[in-house]
PDB file of N, CA and C in Angstrom:
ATOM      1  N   UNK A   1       0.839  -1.178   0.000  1.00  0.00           N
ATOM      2  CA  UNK A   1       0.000   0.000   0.000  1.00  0.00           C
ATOM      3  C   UNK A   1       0.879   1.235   0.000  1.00  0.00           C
ATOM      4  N   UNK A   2       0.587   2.086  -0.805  1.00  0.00           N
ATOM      5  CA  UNK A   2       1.372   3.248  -0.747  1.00  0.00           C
ATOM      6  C   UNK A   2       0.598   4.087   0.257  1.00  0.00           C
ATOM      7  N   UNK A   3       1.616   4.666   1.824  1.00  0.00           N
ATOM      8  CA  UNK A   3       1.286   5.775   3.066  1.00  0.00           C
ATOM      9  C   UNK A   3       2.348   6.259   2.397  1.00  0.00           C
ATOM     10  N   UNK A   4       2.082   7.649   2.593  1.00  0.00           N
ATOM     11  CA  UNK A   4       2.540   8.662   1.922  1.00  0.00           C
ATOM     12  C   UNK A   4       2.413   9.580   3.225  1.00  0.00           C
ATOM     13  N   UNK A   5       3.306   9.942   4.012  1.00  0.00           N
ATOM     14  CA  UNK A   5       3.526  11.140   5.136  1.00  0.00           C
ATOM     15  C   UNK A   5       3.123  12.500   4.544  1.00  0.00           C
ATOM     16  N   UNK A   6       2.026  13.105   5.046  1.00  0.00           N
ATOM     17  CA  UNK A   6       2.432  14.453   4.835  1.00  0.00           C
ATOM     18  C   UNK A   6       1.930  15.319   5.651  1.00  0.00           C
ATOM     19  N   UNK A   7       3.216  15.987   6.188  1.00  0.00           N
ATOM     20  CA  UNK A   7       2.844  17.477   7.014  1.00  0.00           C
ATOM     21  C   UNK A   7       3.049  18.781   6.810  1.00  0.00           C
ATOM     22  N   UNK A   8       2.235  19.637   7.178  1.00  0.00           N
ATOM     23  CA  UNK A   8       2.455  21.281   7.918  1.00  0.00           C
ATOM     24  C   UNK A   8       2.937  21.226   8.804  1.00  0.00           C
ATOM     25  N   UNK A   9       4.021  22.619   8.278  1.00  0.00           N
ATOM     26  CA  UNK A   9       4.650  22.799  10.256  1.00  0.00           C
ATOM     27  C   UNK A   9       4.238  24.050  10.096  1.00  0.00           C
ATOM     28  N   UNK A  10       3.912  24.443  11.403  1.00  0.00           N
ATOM     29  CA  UNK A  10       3.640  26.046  11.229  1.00  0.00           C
ATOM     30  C   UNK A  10       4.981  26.367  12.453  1.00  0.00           C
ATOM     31  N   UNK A  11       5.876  27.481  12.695  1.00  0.00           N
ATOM     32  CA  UNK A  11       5.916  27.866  13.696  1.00  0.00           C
ATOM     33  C   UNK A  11       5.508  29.273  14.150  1.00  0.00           C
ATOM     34  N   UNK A  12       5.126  29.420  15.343  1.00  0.00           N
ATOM     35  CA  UNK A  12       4.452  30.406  16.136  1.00  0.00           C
ATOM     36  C   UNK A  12       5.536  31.100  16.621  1.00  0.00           C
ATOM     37  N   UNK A  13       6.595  32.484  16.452  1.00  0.00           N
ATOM     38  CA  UNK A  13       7.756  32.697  17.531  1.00  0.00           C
ATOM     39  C   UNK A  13       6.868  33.795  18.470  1.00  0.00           C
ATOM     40  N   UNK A  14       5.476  33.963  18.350  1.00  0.00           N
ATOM     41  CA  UNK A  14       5.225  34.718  19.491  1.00  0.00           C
ATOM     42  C   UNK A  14       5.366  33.582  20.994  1.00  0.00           C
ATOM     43  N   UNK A  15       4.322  32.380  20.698  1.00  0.00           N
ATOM     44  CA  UNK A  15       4.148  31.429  21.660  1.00  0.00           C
ATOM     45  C   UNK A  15       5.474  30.221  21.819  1.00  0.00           C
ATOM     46  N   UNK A  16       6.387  30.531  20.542  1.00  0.00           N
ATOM     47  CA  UNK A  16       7.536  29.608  20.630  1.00  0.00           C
ATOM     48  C   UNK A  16       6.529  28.232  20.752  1.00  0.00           C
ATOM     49  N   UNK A  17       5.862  28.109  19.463  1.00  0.00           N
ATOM     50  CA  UNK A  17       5.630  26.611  19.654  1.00  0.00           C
ATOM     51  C   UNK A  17       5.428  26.454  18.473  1.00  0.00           C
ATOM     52  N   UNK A  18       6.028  24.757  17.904  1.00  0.00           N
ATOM     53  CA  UNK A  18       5.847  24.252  16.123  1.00  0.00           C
ATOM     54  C   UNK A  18       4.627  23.510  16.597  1.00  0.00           C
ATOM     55  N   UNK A  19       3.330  23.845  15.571  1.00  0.00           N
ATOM     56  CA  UNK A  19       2.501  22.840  15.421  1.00  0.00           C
ATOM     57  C   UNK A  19       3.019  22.162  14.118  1.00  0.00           C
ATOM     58  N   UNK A  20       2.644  20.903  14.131  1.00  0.00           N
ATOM     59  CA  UNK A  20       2.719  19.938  12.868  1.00  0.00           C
ATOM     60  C   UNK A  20       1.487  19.284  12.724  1.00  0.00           C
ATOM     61  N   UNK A  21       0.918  18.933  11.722  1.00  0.00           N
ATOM     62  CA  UNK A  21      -0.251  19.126  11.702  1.00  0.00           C
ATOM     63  C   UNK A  21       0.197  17.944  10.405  1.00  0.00           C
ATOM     64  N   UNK A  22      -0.216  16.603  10.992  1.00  0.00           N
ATOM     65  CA  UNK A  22      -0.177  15.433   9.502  1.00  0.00           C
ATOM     66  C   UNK A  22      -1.438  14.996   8.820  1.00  0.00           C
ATOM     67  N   UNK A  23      -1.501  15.612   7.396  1.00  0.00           N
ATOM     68  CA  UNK A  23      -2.658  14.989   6.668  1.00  0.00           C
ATOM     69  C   UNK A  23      -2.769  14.079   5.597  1.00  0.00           C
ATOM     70  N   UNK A  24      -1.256  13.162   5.757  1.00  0.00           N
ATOM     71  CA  UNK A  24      -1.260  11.897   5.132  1.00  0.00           C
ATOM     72  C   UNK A  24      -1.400  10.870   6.247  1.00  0.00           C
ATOM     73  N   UNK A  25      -0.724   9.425   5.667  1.00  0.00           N
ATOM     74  CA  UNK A  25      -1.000   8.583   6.377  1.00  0.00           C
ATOM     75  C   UNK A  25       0.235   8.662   7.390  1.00  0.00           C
ATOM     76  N   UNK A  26      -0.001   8.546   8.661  1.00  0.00           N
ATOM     77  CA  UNK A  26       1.000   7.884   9.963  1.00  0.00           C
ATOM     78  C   UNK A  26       1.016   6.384  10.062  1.00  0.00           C
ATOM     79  N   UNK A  27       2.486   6.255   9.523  1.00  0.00           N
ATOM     80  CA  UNK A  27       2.371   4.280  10.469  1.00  0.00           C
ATOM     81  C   UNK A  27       3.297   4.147  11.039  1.00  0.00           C
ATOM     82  N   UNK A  28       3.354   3.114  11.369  1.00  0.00           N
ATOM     83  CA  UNK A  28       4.997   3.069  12.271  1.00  0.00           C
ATOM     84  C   UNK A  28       6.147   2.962  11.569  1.00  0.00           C
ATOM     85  N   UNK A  29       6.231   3.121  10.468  1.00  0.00           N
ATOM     86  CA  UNK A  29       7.010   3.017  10.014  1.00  0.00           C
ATOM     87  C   UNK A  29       7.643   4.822   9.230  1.00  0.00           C
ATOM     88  N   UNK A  30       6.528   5.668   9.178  1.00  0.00           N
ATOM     89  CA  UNK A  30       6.208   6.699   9.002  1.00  0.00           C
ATOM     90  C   UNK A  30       6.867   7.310  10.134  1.00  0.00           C
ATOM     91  N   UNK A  31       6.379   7.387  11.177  1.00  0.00           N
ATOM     92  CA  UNK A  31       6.134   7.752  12.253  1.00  0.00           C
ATOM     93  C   UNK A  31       7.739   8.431  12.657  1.00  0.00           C
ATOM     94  N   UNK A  32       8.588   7.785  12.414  1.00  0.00           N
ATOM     95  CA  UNK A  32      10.447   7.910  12.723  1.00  0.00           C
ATOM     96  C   UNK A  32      10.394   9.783  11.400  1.00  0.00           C
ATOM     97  N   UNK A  33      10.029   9.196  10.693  1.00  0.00           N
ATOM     98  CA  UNK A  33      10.135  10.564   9.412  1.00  0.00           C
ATOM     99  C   UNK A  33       9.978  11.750  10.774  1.00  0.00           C
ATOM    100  N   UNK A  34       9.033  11.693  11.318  1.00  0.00           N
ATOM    101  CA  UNK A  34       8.895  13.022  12.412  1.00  0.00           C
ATOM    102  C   UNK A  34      10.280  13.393  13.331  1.00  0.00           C
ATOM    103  N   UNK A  35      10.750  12.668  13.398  1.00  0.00           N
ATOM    104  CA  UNK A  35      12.316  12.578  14.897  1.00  0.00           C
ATOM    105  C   UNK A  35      12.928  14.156  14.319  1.00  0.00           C
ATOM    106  N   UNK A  36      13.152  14.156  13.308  1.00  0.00           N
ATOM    107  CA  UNK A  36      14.224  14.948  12.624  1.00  0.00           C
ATOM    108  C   UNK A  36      13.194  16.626  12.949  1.00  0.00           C
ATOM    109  N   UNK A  37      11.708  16.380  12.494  1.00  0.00           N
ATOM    110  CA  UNK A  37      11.195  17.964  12.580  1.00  0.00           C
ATOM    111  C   UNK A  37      11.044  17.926  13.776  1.00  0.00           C
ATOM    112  N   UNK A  38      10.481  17.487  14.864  1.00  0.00           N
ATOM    113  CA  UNK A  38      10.507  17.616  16.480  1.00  0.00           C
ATOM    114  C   UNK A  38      11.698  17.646  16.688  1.00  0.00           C
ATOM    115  N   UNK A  39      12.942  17.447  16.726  1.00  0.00           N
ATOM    116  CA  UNK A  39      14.404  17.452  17.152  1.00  0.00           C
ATOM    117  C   UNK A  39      14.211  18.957  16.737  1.00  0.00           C
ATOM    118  N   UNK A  40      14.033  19.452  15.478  1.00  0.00           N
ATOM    119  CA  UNK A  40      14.925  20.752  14.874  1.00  0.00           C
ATOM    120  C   UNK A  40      14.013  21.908  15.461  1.00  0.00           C
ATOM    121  N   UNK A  41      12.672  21.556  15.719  1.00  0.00           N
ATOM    122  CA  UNK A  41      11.889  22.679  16.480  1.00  0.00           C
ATOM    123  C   UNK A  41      12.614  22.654  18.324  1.00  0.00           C
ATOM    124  N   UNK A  42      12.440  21.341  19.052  1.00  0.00           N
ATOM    125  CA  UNK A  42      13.241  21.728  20.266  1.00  0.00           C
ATOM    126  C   UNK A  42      14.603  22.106  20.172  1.00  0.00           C
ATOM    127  N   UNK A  43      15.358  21.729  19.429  1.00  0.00           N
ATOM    128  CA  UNK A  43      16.900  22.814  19.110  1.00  0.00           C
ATOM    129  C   UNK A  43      16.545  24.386  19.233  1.00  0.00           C
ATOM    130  N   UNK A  44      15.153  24.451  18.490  1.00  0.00           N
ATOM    131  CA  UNK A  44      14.836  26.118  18.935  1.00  0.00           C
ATOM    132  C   UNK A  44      14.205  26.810  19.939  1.00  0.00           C
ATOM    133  N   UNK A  45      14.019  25.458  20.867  1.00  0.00           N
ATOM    134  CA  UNK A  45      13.331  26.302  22.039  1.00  0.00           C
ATOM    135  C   UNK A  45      11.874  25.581  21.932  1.00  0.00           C
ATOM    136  N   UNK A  46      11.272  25.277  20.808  1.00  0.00           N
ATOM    137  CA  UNK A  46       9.518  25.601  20.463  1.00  0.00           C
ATOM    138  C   UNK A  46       9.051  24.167  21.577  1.00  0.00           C
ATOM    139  N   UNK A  47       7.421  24.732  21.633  1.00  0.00           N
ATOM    140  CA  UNK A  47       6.869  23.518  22.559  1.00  0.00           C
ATOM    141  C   UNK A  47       6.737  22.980  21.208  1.00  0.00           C
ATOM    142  N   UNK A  48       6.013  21.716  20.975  1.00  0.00           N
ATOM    143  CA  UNK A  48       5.920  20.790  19.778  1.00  0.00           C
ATOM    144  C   UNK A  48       4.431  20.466  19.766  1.00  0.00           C
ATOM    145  N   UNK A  49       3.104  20.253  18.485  1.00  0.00           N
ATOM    146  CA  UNK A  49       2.187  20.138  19.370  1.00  0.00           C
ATOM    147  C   UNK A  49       1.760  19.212  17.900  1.00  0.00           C
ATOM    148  N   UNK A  50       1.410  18.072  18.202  1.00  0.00           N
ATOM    149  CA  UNK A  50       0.804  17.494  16.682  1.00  0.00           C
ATOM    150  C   UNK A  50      -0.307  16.856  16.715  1.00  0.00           C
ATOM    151  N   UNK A  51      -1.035  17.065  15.492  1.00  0.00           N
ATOM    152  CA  UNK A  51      -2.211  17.253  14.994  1.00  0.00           C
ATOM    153  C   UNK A  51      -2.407  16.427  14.657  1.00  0.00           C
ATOM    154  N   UNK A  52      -2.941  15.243  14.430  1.00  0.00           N
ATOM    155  CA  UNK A  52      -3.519  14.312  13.679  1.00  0.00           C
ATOM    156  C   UNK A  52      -5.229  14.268  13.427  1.00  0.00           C
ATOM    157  N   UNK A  53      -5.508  15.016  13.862  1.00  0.00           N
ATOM    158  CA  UNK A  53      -7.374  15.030  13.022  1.00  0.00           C
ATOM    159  C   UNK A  53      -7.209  15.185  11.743  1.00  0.00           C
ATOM    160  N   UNK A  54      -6.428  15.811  11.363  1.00  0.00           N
ATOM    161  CA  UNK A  54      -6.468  16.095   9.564  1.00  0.00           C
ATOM    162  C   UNK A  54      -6.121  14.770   8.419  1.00  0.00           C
ATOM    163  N   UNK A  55      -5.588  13.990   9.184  1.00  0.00           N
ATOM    164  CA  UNK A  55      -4.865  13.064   8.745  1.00  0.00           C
ATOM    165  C   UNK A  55      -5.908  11.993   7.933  1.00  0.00           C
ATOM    166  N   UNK A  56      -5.148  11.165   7.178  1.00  0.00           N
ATOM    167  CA  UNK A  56      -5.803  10.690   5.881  1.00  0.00           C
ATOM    168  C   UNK A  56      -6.083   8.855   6.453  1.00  0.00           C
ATOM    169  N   UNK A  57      -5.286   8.898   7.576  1.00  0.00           N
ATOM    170  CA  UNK A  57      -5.072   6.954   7.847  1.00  0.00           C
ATOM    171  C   UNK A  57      -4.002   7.653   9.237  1.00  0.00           C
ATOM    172  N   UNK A  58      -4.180   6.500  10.583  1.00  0.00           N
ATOM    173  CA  UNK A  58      -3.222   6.561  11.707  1.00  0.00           C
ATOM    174  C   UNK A  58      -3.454   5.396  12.281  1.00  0.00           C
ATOM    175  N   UNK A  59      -2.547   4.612  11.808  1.00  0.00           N
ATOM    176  CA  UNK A  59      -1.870   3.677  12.741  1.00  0.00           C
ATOM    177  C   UNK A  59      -1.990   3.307  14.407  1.00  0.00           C
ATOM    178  N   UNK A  60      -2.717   3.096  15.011  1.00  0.00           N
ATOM    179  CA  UNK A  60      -2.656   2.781  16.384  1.00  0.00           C
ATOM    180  C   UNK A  60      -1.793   2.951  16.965  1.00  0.00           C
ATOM    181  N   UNK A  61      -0.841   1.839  16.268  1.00  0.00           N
ATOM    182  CA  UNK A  61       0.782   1.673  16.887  1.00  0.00           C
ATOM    183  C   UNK A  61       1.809   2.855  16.670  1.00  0.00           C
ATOM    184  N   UNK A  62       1.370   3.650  15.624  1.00  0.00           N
ATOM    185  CA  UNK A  62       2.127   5.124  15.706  1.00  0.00           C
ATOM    186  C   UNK A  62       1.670   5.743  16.499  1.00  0.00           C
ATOM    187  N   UNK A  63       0.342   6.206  16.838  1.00  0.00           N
ATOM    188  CA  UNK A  63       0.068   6.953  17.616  1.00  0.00           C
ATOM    189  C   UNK A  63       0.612   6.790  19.171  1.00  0.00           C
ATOM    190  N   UNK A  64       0.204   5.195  19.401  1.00  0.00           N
ATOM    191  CA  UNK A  64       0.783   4.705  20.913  1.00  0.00           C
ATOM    192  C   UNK A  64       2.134   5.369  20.693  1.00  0.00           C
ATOM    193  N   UNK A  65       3.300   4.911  19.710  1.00  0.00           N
ATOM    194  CA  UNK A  65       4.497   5.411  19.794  1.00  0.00           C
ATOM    195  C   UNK A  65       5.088   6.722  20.939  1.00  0.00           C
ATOM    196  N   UNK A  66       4.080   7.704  19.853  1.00  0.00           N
ATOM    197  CA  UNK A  66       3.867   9.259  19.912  1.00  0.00           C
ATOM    198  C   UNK A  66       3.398   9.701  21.558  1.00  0.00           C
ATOM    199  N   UNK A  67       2.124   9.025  22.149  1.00  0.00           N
ATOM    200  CA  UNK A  67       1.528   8.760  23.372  1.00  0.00           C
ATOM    201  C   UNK A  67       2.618   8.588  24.510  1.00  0.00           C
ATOM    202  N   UNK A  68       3.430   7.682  24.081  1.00  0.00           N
ATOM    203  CA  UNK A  68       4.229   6.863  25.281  1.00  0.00           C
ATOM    204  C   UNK A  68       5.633   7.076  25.705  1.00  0.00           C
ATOM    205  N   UNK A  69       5.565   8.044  24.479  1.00  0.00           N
ATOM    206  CA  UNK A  69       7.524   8.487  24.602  1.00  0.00           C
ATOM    207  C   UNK A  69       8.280   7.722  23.748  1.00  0.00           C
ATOM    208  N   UNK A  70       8.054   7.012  23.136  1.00  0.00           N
ATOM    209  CA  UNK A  70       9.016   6.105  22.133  1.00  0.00           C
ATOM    210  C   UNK A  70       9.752   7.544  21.312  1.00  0.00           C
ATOM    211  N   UNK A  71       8.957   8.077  20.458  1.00  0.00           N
ATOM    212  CA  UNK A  71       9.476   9.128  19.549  1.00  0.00           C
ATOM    213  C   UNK A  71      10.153   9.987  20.388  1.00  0.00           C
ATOM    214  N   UNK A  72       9.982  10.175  21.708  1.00  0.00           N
ATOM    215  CA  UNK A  72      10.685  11.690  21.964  1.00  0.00           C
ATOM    216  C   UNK A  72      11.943  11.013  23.243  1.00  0.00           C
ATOM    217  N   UNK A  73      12.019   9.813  22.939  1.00  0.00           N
ATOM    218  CA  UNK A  73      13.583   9.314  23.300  1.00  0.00           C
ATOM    219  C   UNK A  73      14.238   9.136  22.671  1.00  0.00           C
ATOM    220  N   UNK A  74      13.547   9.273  21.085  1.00  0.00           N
ATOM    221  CA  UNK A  74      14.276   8.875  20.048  1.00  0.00           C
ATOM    222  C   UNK A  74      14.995  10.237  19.497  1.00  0.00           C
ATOM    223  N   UNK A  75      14.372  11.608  20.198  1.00  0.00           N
ATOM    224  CA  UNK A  75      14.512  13.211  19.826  1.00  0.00           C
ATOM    225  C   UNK A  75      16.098  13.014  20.815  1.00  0.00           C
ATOM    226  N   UNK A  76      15.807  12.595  21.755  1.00  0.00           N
ATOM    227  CA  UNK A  76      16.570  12.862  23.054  1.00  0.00           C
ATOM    228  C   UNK A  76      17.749  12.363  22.259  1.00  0.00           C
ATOM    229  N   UNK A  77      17.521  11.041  21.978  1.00  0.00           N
ATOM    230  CA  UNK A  77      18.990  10.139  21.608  1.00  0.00           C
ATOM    231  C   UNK A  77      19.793  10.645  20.641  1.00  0.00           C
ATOM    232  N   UNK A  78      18.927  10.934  19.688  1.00  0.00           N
ATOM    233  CA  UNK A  78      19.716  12.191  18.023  1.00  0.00           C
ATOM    234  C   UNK A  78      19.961  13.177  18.634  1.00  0.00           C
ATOM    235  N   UNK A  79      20.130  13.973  19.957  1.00  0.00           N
ATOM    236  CA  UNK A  79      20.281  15.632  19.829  1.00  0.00           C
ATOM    237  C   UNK A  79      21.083  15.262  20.667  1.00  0.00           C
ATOM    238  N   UNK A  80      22.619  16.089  19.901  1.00  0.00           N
ATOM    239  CA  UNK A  80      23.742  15.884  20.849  1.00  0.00           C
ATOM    240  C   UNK A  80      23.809  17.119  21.655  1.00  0.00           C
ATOM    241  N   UNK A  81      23.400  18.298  21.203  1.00  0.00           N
ATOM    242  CA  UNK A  81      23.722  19.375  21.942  1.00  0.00           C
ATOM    243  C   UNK A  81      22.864  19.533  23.663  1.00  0.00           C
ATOM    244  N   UNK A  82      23.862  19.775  24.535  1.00  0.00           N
ATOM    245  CA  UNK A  82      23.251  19.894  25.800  1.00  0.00           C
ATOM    246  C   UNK A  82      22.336  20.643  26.464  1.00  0.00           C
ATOM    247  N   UNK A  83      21.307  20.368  26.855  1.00  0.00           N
ATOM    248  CA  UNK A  83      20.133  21.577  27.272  1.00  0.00           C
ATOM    249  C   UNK A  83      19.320  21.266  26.395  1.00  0.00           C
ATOM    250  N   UNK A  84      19.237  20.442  25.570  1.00  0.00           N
ATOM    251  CA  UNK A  84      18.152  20.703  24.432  1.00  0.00           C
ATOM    252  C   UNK A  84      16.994  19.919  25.132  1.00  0.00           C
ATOM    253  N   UNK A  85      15.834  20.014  25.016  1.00  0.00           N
ATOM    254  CA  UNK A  85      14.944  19.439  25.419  1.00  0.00           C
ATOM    255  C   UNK A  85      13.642  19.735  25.338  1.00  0.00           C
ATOM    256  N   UNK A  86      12.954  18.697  24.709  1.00  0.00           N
ATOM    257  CA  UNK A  86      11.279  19.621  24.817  1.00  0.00           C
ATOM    258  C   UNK A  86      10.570  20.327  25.825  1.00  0.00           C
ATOM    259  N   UNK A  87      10.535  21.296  25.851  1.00  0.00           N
ATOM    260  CA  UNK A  87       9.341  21.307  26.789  1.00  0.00           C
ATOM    261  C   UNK A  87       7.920  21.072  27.099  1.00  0.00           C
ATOM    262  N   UNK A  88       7.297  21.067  26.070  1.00  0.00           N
ATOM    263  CA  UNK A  88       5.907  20.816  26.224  1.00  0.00           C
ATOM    264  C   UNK A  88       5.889  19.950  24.449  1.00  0.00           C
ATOM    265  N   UNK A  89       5.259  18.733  24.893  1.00  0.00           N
ATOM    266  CA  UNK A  89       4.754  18.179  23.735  1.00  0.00           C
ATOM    267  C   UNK A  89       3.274  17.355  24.024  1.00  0.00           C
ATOM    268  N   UNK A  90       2.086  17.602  22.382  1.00  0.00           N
ATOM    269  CA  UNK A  90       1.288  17.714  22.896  1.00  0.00           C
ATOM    270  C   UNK A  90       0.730  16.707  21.571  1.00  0.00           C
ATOM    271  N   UNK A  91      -0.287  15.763  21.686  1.00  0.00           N
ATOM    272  CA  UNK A  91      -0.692  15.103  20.891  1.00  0.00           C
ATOM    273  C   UNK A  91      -2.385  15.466  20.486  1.00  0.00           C
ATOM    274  N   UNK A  92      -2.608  15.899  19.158  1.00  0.00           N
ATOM    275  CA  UNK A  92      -4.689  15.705  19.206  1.00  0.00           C
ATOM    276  C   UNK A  92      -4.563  14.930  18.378  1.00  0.00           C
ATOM    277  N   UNK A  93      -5.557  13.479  18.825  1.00  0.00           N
ATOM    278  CA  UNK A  93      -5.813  12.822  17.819  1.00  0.00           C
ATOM    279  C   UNK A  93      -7.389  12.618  18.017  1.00  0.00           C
ATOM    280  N   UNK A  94      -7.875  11.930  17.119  1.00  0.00           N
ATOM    281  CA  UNK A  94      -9.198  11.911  16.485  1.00  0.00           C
ATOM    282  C   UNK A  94      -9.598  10.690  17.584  1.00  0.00           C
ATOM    283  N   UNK A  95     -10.759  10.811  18.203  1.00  0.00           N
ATOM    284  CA  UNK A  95     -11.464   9.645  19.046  1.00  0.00           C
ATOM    285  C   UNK A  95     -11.415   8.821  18.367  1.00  0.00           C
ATOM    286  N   UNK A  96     -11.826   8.368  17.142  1.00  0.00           N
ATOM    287  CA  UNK A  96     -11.763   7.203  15.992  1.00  0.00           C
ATOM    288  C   UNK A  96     -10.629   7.411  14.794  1.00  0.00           C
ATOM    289  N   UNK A  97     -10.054   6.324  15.419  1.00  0.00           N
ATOM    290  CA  UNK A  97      -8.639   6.992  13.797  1.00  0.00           C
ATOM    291  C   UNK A  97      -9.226   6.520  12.863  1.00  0.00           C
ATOM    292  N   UNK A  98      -8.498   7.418  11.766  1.00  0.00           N
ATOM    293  CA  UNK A  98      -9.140   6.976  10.304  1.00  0.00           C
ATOM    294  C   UNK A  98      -8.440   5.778   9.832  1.00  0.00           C
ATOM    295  N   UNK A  99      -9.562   4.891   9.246  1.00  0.00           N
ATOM    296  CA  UNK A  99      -8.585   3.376   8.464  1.00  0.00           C
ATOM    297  C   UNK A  99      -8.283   4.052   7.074  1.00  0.00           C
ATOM    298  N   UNK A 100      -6.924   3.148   6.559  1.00  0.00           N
ATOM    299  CA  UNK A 100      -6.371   3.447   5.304  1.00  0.00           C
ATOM    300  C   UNK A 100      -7.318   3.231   4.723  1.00  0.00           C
ATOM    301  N   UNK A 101      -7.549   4.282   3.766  1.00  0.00           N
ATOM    302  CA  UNK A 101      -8.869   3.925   2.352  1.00  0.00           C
ATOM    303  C   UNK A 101      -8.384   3.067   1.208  1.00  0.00           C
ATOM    304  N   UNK A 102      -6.834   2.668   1.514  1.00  0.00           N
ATOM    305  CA  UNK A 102      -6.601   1.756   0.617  1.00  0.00           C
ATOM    306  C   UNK A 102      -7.125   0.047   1.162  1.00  0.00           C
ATOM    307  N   UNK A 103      -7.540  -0.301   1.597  1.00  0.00           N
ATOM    308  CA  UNK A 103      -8.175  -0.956   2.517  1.00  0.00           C
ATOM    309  C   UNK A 103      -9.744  -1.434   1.973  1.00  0.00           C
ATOM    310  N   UNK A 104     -10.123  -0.382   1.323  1.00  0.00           N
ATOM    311  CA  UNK A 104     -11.777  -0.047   1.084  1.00  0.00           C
ATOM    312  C   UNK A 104     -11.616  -0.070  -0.047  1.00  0.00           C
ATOM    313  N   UNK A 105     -11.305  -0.574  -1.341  1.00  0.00           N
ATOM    314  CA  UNK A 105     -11.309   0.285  -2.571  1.00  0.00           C
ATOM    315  C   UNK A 105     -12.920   0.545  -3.101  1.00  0.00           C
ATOM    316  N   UNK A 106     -12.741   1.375  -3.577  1.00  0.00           N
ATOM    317  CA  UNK A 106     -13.897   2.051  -3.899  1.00  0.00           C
ATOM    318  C   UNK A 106     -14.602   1.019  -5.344  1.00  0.00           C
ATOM    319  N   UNK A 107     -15.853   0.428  -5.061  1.00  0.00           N
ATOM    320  CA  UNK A 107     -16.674  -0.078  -5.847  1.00  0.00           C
ATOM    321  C   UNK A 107     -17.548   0.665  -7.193  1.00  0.00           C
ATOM    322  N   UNK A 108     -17.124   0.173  -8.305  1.00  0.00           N
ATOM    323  CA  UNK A 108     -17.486   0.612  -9.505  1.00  0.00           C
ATOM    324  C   UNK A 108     -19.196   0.340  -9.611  1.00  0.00           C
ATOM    325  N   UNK A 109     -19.936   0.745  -9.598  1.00  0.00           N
ATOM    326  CA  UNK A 109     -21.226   0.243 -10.262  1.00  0.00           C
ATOM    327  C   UNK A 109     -22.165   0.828 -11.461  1.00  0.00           C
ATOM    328  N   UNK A 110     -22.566  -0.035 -12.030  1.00  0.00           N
ATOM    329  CA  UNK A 110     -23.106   0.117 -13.564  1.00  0.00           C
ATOM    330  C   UNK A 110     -23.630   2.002 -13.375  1.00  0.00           C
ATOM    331  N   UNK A 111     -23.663   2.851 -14.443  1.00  0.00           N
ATOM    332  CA  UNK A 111     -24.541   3.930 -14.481  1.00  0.00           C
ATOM    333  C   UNK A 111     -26.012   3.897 -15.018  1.00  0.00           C
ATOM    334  N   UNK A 112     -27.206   4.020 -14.755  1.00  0.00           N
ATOM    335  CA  UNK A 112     -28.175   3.798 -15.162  1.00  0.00           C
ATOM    336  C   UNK A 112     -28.668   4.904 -15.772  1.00  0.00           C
ATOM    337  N   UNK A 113     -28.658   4.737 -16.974  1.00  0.00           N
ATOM    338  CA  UNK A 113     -29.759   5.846 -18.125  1.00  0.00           C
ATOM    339  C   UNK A 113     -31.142   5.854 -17.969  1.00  0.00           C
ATOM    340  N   UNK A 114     -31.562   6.826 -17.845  1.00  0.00           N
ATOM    341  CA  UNK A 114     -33.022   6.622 -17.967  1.00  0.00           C
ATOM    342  C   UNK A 114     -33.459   7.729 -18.824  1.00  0.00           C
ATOM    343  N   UNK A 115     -34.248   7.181 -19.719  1.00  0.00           N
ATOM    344  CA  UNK A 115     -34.830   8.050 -21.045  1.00  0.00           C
ATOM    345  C   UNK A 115     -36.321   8.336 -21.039  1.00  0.00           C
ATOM    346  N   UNK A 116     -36.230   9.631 -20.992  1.00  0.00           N
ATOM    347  CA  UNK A 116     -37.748   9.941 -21.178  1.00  0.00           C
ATOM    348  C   UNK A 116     -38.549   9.964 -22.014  1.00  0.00           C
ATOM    349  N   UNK A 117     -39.732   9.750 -22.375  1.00  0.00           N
ATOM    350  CA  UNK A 117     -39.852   9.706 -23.835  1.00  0.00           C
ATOM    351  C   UNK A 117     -41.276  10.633 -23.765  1.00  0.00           C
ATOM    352  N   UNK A 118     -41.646  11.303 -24.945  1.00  0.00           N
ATOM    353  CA  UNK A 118     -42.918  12.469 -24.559  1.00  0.00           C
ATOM    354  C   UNK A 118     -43.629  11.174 -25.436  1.00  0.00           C
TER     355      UNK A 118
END
């Protein structure tokens, strides 16, 4: 199946915080693609805050990732410089994640003409 990651980052330097905001698919395998933009926003200070309602398909097991600290030990472990550290990181996800629509393919059915006749 082709998941295809895709995010917005916005950053805020009034509130010093990156939202990221993903409206492709998250999987776990996806999910690592993020280390590098959460690392480079806490290098700047920003809280981190990500979005997943927009998103197209999310993974359970990414999200748990994200939930539990997996990803942001993984920020910790890549950032050599000292002091760096998130301060506030924040997850919205959707009460019901969305399933991949590749999953569903979409069903063809006949078109029906209907002719009027006077």
């Amino acid at each position: 199946m082709d998941h295809k990651l895709r995010i917005v980052v916005s950053l805020e330097f009034d509130t010093r915080c990156a939202d990221i905001r993903v409206t492709g698919c998250l999987t776990d395998a996806s999910c690592a693609a993020l280390i590098p933009v959460i690392r480079r926003a806490s290098l700047l200070g920003f809280c981190v805050n990500i979005d997943l309602t927009s998103s197209r398909h999310v993974e359970a097991t990414a999200l748990a990732s994200l939930q539990d600290g997996r990803i942001l030990a993984a920020v910790r472990a890549r950032t050599m410089v000292q002091g760096s550290f998130i301060n506030n990181f924040t997850v919205t996800a959707p009460l019901i994640l969305p399933v991949c629509p590749a999953l569903f393919p979409v069903e063809f059915t006949k078109s029906v003409h209907l002719t009027m006749r006077a």
